[in-house]
Structures are given as structure tokens and as C-alpha cells.
N, C-alpha and C. Protein backbone atom coordinates (compact mmCIF):
# COMPACT_ATOMS: atom_id res chain seq x y z
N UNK A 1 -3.60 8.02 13.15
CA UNK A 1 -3.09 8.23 11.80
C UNK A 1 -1.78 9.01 11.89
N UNK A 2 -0.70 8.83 11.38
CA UNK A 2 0.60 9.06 11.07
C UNK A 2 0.01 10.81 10.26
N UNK A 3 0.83 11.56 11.05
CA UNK A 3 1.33 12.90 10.45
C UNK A 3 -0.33 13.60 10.02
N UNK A 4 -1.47 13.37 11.46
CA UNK A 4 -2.71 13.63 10.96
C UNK A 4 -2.63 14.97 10.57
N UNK A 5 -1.96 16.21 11.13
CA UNK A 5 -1.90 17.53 10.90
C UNK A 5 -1.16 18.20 9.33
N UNK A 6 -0.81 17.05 8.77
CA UNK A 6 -0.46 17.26 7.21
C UNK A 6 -1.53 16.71 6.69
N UNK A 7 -2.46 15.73 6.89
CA UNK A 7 -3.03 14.71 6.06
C UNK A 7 -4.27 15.97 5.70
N UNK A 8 -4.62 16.33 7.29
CA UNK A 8 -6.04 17.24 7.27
C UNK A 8 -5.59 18.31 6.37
N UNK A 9 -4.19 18.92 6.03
CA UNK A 9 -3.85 19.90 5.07
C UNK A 9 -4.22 19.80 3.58
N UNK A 10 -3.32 18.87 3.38
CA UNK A 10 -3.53 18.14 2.13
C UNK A 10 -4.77 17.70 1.63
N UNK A 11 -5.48 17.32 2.42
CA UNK A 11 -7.18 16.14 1.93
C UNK A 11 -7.54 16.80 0.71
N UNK A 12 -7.51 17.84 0.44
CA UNK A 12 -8.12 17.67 -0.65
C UNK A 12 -7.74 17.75 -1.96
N UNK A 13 -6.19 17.55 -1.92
CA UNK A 13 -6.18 17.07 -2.89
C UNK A 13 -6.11 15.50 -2.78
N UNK A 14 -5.98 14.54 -1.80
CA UNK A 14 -5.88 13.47 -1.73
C UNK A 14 -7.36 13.05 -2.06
N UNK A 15 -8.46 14.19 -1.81
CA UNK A 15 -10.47 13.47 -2.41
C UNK A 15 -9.87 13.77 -3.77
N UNK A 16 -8.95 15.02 -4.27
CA UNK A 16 -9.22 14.86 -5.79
C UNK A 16 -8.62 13.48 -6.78
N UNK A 17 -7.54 12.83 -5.76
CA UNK A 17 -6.87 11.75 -6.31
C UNK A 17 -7.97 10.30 -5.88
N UNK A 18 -8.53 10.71 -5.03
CA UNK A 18 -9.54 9.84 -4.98
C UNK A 18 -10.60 9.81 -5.90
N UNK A 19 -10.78 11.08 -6.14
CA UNK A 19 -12.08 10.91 -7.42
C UNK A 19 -11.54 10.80 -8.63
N UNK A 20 -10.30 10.85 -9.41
CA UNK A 20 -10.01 10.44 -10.47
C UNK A 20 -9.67 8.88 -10.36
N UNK A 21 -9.15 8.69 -9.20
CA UNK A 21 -9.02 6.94 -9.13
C UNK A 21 -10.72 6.02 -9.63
N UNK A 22 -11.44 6.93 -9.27
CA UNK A 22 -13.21 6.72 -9.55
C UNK A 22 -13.15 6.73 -10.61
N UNK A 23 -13.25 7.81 -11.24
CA UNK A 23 -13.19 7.95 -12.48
C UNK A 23 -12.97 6.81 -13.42
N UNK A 24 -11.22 5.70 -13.32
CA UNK A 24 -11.00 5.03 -13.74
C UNK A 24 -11.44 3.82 -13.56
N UNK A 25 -12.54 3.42 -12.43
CA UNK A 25 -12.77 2.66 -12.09
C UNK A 25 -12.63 2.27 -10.53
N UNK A 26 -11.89 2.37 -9.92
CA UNK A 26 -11.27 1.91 -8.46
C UNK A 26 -12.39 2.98 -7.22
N UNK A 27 -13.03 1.93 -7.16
CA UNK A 27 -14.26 2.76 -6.33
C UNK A 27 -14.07 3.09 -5.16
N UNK A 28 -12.82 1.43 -4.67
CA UNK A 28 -13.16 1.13 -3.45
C UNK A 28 -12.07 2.20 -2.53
N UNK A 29 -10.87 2.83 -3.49
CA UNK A 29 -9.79 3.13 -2.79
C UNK A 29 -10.53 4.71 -2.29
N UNK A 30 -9.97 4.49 -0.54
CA UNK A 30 -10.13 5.64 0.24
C UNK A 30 -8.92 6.34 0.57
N UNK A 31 -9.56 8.16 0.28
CA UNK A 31 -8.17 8.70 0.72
C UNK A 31 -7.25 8.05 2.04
N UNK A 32 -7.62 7.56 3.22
CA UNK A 32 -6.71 6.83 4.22
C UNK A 32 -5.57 5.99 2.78
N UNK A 33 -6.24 5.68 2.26
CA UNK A 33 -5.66 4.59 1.35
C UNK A 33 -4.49 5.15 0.55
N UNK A 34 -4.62 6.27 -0.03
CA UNK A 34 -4.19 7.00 -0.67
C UNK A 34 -2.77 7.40 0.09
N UNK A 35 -3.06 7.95 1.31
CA UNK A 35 -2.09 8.52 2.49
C UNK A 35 -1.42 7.38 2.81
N UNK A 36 -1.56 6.24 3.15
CA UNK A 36 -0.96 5.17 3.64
C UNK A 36 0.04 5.12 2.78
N UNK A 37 -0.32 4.91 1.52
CA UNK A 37 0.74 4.62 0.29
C UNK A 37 2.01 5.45 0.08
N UNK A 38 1.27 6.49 0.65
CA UNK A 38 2.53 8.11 -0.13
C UNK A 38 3.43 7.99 1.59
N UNK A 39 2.94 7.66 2.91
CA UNK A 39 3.70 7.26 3.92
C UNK A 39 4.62 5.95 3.51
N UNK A 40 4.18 5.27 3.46
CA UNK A 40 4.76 3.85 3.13
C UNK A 40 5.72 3.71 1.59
N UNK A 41 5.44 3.98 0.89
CA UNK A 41 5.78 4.17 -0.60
C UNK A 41 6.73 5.16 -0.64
N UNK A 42 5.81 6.09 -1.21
CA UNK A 42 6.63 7.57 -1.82
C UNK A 42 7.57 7.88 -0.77
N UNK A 43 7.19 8.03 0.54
CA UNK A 43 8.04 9.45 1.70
C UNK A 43 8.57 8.23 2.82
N UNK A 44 8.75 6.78 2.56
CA UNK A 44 9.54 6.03 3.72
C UNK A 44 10.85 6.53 4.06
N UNK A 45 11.73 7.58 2.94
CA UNK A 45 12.80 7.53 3.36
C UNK A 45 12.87 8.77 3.59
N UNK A 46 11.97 9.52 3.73
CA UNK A 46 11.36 11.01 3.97
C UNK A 46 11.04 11.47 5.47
N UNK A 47 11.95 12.54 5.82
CA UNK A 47 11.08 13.18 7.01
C UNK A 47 10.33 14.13 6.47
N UNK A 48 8.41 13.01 6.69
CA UNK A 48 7.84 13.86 5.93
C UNK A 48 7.11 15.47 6.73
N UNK A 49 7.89 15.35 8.32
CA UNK A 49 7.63 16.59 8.50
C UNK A 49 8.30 18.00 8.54
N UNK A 50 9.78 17.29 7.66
CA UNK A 50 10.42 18.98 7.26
C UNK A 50 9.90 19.05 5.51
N UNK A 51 8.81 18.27 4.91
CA UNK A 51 8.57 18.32 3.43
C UNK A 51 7.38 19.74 3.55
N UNK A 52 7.68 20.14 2.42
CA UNK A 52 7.05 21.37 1.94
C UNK A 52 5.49 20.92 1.46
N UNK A 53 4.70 22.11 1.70
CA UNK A 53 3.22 21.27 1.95
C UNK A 53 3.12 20.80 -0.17
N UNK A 54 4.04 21.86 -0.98
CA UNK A 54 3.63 21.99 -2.61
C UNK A 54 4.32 20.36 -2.45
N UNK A 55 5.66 19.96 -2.37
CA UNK A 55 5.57 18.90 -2.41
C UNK A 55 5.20 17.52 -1.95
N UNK A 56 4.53 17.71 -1.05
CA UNK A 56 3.38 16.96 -0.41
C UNK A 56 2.33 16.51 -1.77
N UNK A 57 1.84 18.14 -1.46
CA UNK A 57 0.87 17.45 -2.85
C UNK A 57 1.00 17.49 -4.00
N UNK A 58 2.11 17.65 -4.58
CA UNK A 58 2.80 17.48 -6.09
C UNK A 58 2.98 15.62 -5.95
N UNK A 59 3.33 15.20 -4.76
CA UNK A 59 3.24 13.70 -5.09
C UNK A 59 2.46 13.00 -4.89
N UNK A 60 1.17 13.58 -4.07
CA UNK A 60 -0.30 13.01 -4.25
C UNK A 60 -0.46 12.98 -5.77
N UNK A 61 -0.58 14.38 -6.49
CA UNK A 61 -1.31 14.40 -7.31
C UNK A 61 -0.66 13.73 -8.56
N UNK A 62 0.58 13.46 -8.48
CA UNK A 62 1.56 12.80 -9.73
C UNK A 62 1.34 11.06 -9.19
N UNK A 63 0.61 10.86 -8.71
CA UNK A 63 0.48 9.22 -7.96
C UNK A 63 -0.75 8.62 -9.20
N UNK A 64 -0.16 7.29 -9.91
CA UNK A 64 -1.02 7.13 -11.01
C UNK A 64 -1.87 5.81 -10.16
N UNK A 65 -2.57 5.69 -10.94
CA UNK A 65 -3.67 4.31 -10.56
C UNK A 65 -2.62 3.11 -10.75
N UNK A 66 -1.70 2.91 -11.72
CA UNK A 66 -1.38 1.65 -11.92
C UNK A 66 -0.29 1.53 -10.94
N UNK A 67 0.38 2.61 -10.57
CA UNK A 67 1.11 2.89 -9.13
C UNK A 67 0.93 2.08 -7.85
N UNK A 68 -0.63 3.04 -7.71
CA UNK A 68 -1.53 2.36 -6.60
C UNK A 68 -1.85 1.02 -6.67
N UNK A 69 -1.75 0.71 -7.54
CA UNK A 69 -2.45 -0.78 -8.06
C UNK A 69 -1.69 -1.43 -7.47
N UNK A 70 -0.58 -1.78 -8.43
CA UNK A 70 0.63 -2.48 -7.92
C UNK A 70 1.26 -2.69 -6.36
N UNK A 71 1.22 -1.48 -5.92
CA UNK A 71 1.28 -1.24 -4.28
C UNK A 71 0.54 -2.30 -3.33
N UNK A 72 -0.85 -2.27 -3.86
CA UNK A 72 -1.62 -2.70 -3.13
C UNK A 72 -1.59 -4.03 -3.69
N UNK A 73 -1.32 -4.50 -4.49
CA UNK A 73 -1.28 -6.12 -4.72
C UNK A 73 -0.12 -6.57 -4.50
N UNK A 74 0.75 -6.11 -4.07
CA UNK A 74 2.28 -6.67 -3.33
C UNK A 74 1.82 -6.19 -1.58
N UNK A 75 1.43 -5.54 -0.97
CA UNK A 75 1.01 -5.43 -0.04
C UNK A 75 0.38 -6.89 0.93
N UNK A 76 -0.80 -7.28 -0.38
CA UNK A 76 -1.78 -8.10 0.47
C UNK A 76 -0.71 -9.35 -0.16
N UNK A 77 -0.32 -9.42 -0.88
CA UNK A 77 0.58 -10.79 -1.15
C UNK A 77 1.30 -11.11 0.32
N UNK A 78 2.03 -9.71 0.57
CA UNK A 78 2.85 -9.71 1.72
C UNK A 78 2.33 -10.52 3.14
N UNK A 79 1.12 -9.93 2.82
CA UNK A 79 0.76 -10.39 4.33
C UNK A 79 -0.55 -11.81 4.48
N UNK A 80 -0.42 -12.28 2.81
CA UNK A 80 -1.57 -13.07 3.22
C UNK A 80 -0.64 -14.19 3.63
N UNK A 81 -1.15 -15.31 4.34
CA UNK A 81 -0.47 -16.07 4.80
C UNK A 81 -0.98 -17.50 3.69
N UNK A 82 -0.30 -17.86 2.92
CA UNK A 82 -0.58 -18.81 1.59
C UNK A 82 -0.43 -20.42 2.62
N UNK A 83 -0.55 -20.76 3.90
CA UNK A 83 -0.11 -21.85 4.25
C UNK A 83 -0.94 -21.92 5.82
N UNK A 84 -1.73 -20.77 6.30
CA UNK A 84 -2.31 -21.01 6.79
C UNK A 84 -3.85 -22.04 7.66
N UNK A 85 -4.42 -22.48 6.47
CA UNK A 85 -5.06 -23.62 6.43
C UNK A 85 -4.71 -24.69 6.54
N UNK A 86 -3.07 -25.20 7.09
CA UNK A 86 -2.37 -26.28 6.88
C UNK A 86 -2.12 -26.33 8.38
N UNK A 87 -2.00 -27.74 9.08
CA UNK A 87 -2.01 -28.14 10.23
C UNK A 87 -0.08 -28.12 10.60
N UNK A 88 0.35 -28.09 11.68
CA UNK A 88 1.88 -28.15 11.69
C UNK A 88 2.24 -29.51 11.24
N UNK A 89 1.88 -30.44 11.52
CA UNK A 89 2.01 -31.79 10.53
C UNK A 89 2.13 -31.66 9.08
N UNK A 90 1.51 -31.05 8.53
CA UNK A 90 0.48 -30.72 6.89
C UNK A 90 2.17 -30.07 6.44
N UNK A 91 2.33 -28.88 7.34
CA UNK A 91 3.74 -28.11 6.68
C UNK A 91 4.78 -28.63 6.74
N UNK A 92 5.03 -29.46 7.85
CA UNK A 92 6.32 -29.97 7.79
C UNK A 92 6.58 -31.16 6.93
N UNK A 93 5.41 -31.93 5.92
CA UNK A 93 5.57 -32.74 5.03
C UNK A 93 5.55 -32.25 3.74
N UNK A 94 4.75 -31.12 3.71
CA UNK A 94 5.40 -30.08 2.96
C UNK A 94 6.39 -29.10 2.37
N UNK A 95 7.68 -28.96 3.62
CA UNK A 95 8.70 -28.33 3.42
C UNK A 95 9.52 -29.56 3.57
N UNK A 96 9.20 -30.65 3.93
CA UNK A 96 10.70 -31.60 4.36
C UNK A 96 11.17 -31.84 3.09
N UNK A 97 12.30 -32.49 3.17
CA UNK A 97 13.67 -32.74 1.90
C UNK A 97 12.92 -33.76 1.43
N UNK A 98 12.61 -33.74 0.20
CA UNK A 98 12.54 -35.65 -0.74
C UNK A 98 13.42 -36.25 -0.41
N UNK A 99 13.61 -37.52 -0.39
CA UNK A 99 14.34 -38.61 -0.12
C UNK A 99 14.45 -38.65 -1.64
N UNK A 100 15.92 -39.00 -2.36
CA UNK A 100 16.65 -38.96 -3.80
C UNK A 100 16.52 -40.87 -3.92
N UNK A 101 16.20 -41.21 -2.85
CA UNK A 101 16.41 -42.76 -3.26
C UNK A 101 14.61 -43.44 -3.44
N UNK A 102 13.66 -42.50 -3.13
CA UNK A 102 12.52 -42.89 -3.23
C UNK A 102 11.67 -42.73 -5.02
């Protein structure tokens, strides 16, 4: 895990953003989940090891559900592969040019 010696700092407020995510419904999201996002998301352009621990968790705790939401459904878009079940034959009649005279 990326920057485990902040994460173990922080945890708890990242269980408290986990249990209000409950709250609203979202059962399944785990603090890892939570941390991934604020690495990836919030602090990519962040060295998040000269960040101050208050703002660490000032942006856990300002992190909304519909935030998270969104994150995570451009995420798995990213990586699902929509063309996988298709044989290399299958794609390339798929991507080739129409013929304008057919």
C-alpha cells in the first residue's frame, strides 16, 4: 500500500468516511477504497509526503459519496475491456472502413 505510514495515521478518520458512506447506503466501499481515491484523485499532483497530517484528513473528511461514486464508475469504465469477447477476426470487421459504394 502506497504511503502505508500516513494511511495507519489517518484510518480513522478514513472508518469515519467509511461509515457515513454506510450510512448513505454504499456498504461495499472499504477504507483501502477510500485511500486509493484521495492517492489517485485528490493528491496525484501532491507530494503527499510533505502534506500536513490536518490536511490529509480535511480531504478525507470533505470527500462526498457522489465524488466517490463518480470516481469509481469512470475507473471500471476505464479498464473494462467492452470488446473482449470478440475474436481478432470479429474486431477487425468491426473497426474496418464501410465500403461508400456498397
Amino acid at each position: 500500500m502506497e504511503h502505508k505510514h500516513i494511511f495507519e495515521h489517518v484510518l480513522p478518520a478514513i472508518e469515519s468516511k467509511r461509515n457515513e458512506f454506510q450510512l448513505y447506503g454504499y456498504d461495499t466501499v472499504k477504507e483501502e477504497d477510500i485511500w486509493t481515491y484521495c492517492i489517485r484523485k485528490r493528491w496525484r499532483k501532491k507530494d503527499i509526503g510533505s502534506m500536513r497530517v490536518h490536511e490529509v484528513i480535511n480531504d478525507i473528511l470533505k470527500l462526498t459519496p457522489a465524488e466517490f461514486m463518480t470516481y469509481t464508475q469512470i475507473e471500471e469504465q476505464r479498464e473494462s475491456n467492452w470488446f473482449s469477447d470478440l475474436n481478432s477476426d470479429e474486431l477487425q470487421l468491426l473497426l474496418a472502413p464501410k465500403n461508400k459504394g456498397n
